[in-house]
C-alpha atoms as a PDB file:
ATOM      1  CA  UNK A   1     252.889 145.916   4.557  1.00  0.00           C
ATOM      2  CA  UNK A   2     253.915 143.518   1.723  1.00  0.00           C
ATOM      3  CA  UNK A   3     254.302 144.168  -1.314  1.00  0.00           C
ATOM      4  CA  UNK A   4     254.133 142.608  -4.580  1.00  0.00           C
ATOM      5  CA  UNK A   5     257.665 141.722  -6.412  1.00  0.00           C
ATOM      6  CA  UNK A   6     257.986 142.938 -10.430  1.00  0.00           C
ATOM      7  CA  UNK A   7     255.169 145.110 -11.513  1.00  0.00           C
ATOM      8  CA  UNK A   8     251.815 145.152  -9.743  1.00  0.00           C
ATOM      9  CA  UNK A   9     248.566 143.628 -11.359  1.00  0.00           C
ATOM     10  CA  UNK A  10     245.275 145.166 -10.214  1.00  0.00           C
ATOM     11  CA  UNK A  11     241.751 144.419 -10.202  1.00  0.00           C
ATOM     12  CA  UNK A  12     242.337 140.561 -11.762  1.00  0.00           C
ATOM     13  CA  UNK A  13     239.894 139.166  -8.657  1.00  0.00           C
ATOM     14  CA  UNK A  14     237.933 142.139  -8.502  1.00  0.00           C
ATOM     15  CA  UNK A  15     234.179 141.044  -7.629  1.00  0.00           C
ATOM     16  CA  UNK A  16     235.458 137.619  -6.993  1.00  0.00           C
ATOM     17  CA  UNK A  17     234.255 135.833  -3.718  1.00  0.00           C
ATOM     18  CA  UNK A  18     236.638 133.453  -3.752  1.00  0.00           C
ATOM     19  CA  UNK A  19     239.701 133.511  -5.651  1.00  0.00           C
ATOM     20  CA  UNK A  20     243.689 132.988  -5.767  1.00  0.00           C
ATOM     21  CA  UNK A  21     246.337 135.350  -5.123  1.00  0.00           C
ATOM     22  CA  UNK A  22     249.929 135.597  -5.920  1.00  0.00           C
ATOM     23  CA  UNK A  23     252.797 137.828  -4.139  1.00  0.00           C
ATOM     24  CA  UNK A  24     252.334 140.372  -7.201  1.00  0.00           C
ATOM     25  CA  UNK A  25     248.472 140.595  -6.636  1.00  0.00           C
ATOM     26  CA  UNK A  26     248.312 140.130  -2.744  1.00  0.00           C
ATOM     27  CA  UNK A  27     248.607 143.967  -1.927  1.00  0.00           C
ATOM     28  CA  UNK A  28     245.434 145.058  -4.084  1.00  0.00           C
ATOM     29  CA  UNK A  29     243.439 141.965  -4.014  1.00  0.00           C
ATOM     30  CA  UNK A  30     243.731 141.117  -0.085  1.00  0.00           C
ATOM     31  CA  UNK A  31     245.251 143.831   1.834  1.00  0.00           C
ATOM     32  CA  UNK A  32     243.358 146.504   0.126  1.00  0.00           C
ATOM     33  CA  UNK A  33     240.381 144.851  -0.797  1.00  0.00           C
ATOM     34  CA  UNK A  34     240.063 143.947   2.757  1.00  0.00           C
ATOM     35  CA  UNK A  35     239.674 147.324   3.745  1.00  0.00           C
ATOM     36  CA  UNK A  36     236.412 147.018   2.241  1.00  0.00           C
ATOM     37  CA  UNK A  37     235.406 143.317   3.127  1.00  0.00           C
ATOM     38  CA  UNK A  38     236.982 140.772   5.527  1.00  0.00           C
ATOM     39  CA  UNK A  39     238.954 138.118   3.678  1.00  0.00           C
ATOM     40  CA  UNK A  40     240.092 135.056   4.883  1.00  0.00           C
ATOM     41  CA  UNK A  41     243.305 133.919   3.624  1.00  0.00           C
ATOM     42  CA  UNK A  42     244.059 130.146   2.784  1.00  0.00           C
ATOM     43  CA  UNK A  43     247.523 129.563   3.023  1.00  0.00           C
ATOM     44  CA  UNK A  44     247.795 125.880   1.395  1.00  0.00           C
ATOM     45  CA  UNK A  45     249.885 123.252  -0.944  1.00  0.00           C
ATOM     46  CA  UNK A  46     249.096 120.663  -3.629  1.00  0.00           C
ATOM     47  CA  UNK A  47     250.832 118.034  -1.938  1.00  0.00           C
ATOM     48  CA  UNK A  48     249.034 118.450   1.757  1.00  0.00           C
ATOM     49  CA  UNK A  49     245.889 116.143   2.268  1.00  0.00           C
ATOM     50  CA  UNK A  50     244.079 118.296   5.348  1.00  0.00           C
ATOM     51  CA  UNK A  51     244.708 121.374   2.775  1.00  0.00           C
ATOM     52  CA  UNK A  52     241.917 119.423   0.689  1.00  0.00           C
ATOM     53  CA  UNK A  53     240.119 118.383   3.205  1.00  0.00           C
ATOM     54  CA  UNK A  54     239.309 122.408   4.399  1.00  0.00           C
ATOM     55  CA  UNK A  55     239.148 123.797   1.064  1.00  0.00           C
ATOM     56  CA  UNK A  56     235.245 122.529   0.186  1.00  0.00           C
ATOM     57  CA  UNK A  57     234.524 123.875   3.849  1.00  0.00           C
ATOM     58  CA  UNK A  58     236.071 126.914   3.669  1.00  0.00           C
ATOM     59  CA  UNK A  59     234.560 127.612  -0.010  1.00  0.00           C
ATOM     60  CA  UNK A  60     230.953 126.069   0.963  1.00  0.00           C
ATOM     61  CA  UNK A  61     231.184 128.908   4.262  1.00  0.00           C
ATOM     62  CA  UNK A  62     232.250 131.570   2.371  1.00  0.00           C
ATOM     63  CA  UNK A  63     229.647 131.567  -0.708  1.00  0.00           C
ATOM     64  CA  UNK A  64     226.750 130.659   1.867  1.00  0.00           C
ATOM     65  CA  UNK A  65     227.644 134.854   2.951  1.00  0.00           C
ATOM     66  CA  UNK A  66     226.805 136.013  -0.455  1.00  0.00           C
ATOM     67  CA  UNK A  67     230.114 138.095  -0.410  1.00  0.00           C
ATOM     68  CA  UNK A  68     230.096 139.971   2.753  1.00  0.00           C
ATOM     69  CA  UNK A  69     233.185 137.911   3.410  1.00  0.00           C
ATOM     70  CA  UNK A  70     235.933 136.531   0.714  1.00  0.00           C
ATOM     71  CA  UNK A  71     238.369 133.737   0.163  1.00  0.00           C
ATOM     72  CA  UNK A  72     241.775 134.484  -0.618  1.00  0.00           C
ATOM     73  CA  UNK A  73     244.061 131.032  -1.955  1.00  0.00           C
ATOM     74  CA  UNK A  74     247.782 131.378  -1.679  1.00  0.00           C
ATOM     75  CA  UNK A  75     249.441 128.227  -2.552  1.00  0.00           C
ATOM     76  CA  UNK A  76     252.767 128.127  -1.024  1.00  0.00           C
ATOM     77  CA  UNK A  77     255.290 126.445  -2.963  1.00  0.00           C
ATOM     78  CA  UNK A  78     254.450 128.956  -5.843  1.00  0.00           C
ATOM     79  CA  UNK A  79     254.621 131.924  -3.339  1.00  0.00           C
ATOM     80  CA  UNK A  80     256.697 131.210  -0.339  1.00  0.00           C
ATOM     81  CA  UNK A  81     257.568 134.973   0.496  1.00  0.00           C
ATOM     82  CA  UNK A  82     254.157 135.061   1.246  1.00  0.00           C
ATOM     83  CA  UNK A  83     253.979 132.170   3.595  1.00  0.00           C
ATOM     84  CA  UNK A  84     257.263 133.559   5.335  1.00  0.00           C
ATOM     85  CA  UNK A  85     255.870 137.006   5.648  1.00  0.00           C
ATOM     86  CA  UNK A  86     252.842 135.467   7.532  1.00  0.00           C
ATOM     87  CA  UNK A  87     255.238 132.911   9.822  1.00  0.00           C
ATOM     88  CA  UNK A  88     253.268 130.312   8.033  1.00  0.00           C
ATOM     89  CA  UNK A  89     254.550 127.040   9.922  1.00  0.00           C
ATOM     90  CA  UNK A  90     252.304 124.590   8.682  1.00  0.00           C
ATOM     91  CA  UNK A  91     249.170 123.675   6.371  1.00  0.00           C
ATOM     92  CA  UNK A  92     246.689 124.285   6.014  1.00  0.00           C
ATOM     93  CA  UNK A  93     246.812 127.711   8.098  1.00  0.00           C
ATOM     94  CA  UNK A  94     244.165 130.032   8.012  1.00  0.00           C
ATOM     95  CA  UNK A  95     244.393 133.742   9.026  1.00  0.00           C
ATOM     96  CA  UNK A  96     241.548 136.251   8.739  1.00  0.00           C
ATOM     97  CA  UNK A  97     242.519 140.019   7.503  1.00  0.00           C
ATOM     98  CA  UNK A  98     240.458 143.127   8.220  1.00  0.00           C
ATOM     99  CA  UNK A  99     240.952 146.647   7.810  1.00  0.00           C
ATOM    100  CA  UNK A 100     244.311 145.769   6.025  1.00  0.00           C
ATOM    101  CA  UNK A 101     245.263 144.127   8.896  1.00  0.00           C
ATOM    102  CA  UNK A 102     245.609 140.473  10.053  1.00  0.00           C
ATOM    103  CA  UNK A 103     243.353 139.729  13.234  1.00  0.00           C
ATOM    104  CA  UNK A 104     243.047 135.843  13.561  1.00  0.00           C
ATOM    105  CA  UNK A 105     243.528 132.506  12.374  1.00  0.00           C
ATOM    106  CA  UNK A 106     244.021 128.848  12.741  1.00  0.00           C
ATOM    107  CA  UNK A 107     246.069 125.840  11.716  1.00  0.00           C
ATOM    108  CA  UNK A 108     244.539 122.638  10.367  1.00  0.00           C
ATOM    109  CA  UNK A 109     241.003 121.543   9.838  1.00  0.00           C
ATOM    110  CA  UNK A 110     238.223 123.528  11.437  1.00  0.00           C
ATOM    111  CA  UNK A 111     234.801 122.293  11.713  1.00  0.00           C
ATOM    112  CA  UNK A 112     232.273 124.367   9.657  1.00  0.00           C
ATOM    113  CA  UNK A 113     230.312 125.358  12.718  1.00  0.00           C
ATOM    114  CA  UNK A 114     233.687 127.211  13.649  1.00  0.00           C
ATOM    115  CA  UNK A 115     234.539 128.721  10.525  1.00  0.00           C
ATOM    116  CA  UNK A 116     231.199 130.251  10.688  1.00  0.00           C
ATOM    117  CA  UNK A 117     231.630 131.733  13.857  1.00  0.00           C
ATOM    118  CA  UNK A 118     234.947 133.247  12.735  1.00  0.00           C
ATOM    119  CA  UNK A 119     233.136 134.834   9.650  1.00  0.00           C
ATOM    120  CA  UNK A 120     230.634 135.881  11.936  1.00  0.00           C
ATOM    121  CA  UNK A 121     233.006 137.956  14.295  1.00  0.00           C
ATOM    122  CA  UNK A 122     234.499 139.246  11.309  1.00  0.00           C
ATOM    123  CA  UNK A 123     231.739 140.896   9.104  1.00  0.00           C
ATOM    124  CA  UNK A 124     231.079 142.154  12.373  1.00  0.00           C
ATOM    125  CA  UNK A 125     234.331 143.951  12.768  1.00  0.00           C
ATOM    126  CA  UNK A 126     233.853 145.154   9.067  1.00  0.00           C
ATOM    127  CA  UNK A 127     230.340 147.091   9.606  1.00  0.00           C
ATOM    128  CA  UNK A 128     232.106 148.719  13.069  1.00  0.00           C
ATOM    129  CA  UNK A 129     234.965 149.758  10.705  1.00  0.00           C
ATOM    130  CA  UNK A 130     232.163 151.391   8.250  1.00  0.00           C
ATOM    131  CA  UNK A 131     229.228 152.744  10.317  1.00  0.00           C
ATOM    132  CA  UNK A 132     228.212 153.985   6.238  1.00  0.00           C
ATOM    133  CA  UNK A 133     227.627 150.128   5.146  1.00  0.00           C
ATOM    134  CA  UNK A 134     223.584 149.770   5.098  1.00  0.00           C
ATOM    135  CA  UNK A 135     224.149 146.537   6.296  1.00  0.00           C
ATOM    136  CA  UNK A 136     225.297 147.804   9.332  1.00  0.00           C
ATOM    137  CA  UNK A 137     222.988 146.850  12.810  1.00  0.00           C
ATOM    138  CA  UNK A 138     221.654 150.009  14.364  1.00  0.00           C
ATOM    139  CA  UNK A 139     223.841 149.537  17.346  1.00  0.00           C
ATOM    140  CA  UNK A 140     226.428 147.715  17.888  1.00  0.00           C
ATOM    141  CA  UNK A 141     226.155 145.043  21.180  1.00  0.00           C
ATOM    142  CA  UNK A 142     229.544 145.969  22.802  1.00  0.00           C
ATOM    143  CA  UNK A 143     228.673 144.595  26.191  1.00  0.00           C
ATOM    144  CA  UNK A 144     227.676 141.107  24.739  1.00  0.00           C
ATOM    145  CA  UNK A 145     230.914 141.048  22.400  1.00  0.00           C
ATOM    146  CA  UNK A 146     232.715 141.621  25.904  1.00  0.00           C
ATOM    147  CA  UNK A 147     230.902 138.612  27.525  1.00  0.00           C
ATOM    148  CA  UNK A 148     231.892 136.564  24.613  1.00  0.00           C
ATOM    149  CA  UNK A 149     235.626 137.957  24.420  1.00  0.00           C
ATOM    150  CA  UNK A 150     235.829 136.720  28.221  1.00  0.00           C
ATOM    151  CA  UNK A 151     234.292 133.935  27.919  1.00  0.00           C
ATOM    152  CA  UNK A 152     236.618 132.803  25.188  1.00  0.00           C
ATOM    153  CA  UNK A 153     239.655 134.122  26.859  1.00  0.00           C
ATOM    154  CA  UNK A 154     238.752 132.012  29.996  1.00  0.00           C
ATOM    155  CA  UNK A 155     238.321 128.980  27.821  1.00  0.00           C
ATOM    156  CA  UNK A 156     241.050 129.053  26.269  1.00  0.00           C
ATOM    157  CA  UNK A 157     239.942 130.197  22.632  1.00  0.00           C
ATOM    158  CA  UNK A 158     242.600 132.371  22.125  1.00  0.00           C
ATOM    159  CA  UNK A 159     241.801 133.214  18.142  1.00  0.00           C
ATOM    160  CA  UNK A 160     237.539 133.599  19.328  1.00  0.00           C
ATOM    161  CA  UNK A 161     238.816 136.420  21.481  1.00  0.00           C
ATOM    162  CA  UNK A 162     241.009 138.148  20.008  1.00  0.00           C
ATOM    163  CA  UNK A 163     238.632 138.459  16.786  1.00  0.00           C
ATOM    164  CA  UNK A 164     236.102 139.806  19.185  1.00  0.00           C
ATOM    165  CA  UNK A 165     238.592 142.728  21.134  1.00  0.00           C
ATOM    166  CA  UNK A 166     239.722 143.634  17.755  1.00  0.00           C
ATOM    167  CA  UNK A 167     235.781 143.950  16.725  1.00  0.00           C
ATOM    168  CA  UNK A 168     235.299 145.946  19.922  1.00  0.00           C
ATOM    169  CA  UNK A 169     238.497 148.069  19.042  1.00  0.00           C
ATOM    170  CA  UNK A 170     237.035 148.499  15.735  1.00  0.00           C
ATOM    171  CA  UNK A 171     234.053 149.725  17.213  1.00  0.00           C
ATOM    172  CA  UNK A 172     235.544 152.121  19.815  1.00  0.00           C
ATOM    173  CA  UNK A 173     239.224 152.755  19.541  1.00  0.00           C
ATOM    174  CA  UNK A 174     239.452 153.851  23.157  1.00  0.00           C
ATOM    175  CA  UNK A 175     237.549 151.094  24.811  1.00  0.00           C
ATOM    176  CA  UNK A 176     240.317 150.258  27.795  1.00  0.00           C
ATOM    177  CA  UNK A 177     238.462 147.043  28.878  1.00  0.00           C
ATOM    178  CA  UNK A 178     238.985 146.014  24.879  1.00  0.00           C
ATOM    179  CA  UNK A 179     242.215 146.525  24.806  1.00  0.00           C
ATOM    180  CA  UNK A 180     243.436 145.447  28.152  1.00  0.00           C
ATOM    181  CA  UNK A 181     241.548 142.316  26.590  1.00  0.00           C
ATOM    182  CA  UNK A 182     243.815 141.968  23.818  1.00  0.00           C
ATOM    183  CA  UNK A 183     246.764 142.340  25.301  1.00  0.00           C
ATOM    184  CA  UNK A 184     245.744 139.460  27.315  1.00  0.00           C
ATOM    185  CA  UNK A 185     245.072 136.998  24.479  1.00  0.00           C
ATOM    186  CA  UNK A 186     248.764 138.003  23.612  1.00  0.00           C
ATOM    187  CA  UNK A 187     250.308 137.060  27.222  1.00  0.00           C
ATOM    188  CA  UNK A 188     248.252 134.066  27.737  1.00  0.00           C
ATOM    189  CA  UNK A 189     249.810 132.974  24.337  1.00  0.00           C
ATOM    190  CA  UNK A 190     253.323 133.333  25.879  1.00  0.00           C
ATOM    191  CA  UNK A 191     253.805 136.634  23.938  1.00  0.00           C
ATOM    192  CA  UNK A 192     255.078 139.034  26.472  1.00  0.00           C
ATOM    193  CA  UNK A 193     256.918 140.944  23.697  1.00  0.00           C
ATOM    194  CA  UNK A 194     253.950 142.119  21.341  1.00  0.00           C
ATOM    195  CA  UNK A 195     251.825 142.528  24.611  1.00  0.00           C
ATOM    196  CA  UNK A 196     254.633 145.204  25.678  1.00  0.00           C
ATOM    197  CA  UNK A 197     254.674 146.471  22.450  1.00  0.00           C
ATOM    198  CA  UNK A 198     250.871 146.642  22.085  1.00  0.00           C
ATOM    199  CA  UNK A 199     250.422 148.673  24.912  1.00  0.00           C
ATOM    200  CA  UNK A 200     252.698 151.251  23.890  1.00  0.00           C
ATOM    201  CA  UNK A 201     250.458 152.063  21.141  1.00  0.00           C
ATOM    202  CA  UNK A 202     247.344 152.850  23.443  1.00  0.00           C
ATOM    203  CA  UNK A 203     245.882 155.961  23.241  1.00  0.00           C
ATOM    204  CA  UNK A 204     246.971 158.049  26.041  1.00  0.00           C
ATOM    205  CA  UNK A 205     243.550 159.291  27.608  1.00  0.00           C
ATOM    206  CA  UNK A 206     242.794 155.171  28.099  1.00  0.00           C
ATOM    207  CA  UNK A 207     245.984 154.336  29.600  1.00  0.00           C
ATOM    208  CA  UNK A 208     245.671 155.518  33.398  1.00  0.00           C
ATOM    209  CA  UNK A 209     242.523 152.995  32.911  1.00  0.00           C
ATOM    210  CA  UNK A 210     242.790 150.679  35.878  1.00  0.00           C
ATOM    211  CA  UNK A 211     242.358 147.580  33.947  1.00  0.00           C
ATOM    212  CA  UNK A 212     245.438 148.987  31.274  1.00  0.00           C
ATOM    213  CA  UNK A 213     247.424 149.460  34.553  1.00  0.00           C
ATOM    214  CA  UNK A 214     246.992 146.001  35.877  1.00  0.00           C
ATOM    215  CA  UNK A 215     248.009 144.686  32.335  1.00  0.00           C
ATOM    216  CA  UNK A 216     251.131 146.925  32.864  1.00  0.00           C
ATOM    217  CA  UNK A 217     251.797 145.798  36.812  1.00  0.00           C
ATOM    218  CA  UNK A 218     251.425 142.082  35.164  1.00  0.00           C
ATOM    219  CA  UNK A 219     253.669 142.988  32.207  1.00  0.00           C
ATOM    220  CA  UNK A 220     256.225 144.304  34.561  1.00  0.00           C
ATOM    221  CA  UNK A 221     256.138 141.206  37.120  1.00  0.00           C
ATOM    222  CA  UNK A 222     256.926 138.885  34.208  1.00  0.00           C
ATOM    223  CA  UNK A 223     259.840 140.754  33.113  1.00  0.00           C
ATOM    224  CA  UNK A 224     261.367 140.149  36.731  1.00  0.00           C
ATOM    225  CA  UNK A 225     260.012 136.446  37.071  1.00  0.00           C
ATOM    226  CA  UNK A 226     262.207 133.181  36.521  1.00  0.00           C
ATOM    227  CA  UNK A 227     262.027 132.255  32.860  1.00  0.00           C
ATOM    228  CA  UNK A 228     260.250 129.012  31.835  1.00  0.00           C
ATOM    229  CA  UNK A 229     262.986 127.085  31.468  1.00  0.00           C
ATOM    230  CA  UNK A 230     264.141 127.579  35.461  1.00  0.00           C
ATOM    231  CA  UNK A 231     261.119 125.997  35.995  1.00  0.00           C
ATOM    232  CA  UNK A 232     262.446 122.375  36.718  1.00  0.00           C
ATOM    233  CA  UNK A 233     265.613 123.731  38.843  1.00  0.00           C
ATOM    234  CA  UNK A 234     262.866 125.845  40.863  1.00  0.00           C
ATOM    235  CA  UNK A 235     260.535 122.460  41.048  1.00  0.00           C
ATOM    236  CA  UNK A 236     263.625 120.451  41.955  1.00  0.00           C
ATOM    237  CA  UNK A 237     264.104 123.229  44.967  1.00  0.00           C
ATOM    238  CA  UNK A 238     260.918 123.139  46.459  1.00  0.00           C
ATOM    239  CA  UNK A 239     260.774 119.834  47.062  1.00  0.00           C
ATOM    240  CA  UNK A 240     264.289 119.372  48.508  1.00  0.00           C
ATOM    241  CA  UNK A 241     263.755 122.411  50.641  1.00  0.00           C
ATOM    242  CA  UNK A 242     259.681 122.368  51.169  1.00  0.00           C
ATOM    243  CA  UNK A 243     260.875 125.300  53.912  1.00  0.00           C
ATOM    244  CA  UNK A 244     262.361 127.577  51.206  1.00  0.00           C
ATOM    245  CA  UNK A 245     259.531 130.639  50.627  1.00  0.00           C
ATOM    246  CA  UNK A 246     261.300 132.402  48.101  1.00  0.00           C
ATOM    247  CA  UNK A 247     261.696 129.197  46.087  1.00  0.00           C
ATOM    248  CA  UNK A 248     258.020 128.680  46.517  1.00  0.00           C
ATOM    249  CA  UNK A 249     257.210 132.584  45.306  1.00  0.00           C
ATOM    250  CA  UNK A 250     259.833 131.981  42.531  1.00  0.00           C
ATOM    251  CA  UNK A 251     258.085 129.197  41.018  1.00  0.00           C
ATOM    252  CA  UNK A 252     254.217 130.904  40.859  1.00  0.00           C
ATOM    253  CA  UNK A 253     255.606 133.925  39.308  1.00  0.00           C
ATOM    254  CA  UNK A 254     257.345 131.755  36.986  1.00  0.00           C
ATOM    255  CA  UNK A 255     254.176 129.652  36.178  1.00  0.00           C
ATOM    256  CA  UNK A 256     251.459 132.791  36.502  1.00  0.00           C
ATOM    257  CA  UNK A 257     254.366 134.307  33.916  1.00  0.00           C
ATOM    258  CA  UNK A 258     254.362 131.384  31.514  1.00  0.00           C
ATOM    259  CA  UNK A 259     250.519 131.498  31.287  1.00  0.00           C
ATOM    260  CA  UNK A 260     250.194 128.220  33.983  1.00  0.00           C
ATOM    261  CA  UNK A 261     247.537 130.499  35.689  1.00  0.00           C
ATOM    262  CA  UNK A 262     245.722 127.701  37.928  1.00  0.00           C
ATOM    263  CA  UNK A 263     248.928 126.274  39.519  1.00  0.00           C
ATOM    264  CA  UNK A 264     250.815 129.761  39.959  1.00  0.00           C
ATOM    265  CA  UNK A 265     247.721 130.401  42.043  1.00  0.00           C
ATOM    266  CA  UNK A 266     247.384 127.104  44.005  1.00  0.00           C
ATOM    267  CA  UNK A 267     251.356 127.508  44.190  1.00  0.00           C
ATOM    268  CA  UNK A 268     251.126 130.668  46.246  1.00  0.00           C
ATOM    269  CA  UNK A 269     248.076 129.789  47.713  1.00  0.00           C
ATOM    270  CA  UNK A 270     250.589 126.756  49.181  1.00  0.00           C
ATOM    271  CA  UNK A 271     253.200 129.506  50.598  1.00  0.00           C
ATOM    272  CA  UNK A 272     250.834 131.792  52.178  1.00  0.00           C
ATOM    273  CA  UNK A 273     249.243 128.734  54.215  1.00  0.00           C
ATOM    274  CA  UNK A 274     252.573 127.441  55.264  1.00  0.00           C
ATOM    275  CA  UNK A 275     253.866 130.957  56.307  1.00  0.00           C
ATOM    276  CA  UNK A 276     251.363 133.778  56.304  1.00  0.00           C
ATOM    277  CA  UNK A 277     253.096 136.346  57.580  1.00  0.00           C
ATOM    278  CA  UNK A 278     256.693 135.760  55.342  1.00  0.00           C
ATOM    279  CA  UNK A 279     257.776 139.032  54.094  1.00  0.00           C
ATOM    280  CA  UNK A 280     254.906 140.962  55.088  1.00  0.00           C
ATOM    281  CA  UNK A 281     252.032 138.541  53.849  1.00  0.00           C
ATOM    282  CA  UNK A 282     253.842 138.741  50.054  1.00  0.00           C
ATOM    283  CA  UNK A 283     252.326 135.953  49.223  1.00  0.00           C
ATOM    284  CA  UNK A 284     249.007 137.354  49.599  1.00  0.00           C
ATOM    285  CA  UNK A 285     249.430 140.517  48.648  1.00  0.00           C
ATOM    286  CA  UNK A 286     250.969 139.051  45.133  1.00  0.00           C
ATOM    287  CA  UNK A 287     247.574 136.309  44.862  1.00  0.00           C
ATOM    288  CA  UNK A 288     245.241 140.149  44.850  1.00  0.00           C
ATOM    289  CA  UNK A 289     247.673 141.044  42.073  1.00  0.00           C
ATOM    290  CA  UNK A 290     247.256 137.823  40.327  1.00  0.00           C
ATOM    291  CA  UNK A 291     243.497 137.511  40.534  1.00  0.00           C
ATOM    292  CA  UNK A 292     243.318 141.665  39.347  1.00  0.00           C
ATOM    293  CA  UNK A 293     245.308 140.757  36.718  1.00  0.00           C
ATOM    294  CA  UNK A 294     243.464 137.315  35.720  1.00  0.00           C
ATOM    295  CA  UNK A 295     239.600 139.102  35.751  1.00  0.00           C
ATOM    296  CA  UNK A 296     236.401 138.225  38.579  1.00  0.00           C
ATOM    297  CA  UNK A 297     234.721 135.712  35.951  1.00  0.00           C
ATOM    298  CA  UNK A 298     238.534 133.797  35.575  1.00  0.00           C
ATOM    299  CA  UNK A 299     238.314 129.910  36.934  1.00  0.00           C
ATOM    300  CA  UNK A 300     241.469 130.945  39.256  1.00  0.00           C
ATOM    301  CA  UNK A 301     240.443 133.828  40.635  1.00  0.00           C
ATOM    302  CA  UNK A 302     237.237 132.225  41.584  1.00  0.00           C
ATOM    303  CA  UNK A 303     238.533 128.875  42.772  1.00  0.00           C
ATOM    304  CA  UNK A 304     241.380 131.204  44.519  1.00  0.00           C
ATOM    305  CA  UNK A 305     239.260 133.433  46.381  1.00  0.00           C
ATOM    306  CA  UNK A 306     238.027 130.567  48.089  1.00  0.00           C
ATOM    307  CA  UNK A 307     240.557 129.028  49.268  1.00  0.00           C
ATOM    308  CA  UNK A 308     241.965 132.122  50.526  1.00  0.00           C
ATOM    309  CA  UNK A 309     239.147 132.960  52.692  1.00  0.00           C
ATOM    310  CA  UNK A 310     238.887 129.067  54.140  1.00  0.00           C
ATOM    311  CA  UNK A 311     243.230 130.267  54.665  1.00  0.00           C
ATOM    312  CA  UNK A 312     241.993 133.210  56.203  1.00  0.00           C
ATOM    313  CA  UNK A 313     239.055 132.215  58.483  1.00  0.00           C
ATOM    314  CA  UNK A 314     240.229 128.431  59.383  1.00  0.00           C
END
């Protein structure tokens, strides 16, 4: 975790709501204090004009929870390690710790109704982390926070759901549908790498799950596919040589790969029709893979199905 540089000041924020932070005070007042209570951290600068445009929001949000949930202020031309250590590439950025751990964010301005939803998710996550708090909800609605999670995933709202798997990890460490969740968010972001490296650190009785093996299957076929940037040549191929299959498969692995779910699918949806029975019906046997791996409730797995069976039965 970071640290602080020189010698360490403690407590200076303590019983603060809102409040700023320096690289020598970070590690106590944030990471630690977050263990405790979800903090959001505001990475700004004097000279950036959305930066003041968020900061009434985010402060006006924030004291409306009466301190279930704090504001952290790190300006960053005073304290630019701490902008680098977060991969800060703009402001304002936003990025919401819990547990001592960073779990979402945003860049630029948010409307209020979203920062509220964000602080929502992550009190949440804080009362599953401390089943003691007598705040806490009798029960905690895992099957709803999974609706939401998918929903969001489907959409698009890559920061709603991964807030909400890392609430229903909080909740239950070994919840396989959870975390084959979350390693979704991370390969529909184009982050193969932390999805590989996320899955390593499953526990071992979940990972013979069937939806952790899919994730592994998928994580495995986008090693092997053609890289984004072949994406053009492969194009370029198809439509010189409409008759070439494998250029065909080549490019939907690519795109399914590269998170370009809906035209992987209609891409090998294309193949199959022209040539059902290339290689064995590949193509498919790879469009079952891709709609396992995508989820029932996904737009091109239902939109895919379809047009398979009219393929099938026409």
């Amino acid at each position: 975790m970071i640290l602080g540089k020189g010698k360490k000041q403690s407590g200076t924020n303590e019983g603060k709501t809102i409040f700023d932070v320096t690289i020598d005070t970070f590690e106590n007042d944030v990471l630690k204090a977050s263990l405790n209570t979800p903090i959001l951290i505001d990475f700004w600068a004097p000279w950036c004009g959305p930066c003041k445009q968020l900061m009434p929001v985010l402060e006006k949000v924030v004291s409306s929870y009466g301190g279930k949930i704090k504001l952290a202020k790190v300006d960053i031309d005073s304290n630019p390690e701490l902008a680098q250590a977060f991969q800060v590439q703009s402001v304002p950025t936003v990025i919401a710790v819990a547990g001592g751990q960073p779990v979402t964010g945003f860049q630029g301005a948010q409307p209020e109704s979203q920062i509220k939803s964000i602080c929502d998710q992550l009190i949440q996550m804080g009362r599953g982390a401390n089943p003691e708090n007598t705040q806490a909800p009798q029960e905690f609605d895992a099957e709803a926070y999974h609706e939401k999670a998918e929903s969001a995933l489907n959409e698009g709202d890559l920061p709603t759901a991964q807030a909400l798997y890392a609430a229903l990890l909080q909740n239950d460490d070994k919840d396989a549908k959870a975390f084959a969740g979350l390693l979704k968010v991370f390969m529909k972001a184009g982050q193969a790498d932390q999805a590989r490296s996320l899955y390593e650190t499953a526990p071992p009785e979940i990972k013979g799950d069937k939806a952790l093996k899919s994730i592994k299957d998928t994580l495995e076929m986008m090693e092997n596919a053609p890289s984004k940037d072949e994406q053009d040549a492969l194009r370029k191929k198809v439509e010189k040589q409409p008759d070439n299959h494998q250029a065909h498969y080549d490019l939907s692995m690519s795109l399914f790969a590269n998170g370009q779910e809906d035209e992987a699918v209609e891409e090998m949806l294309s193949l199959f029709a022209k040539k059902r029975d290339w290689e064995d019906e590949k193509a498919k046997k790879q469009l079952l893979k891709f709609f396992e791996s995508l989820g029932d409730t996904h737009s091109a797995t239902i939109k895919g199905r379809k047009k398979l069976s009219s393929i099938l039965f026409s």
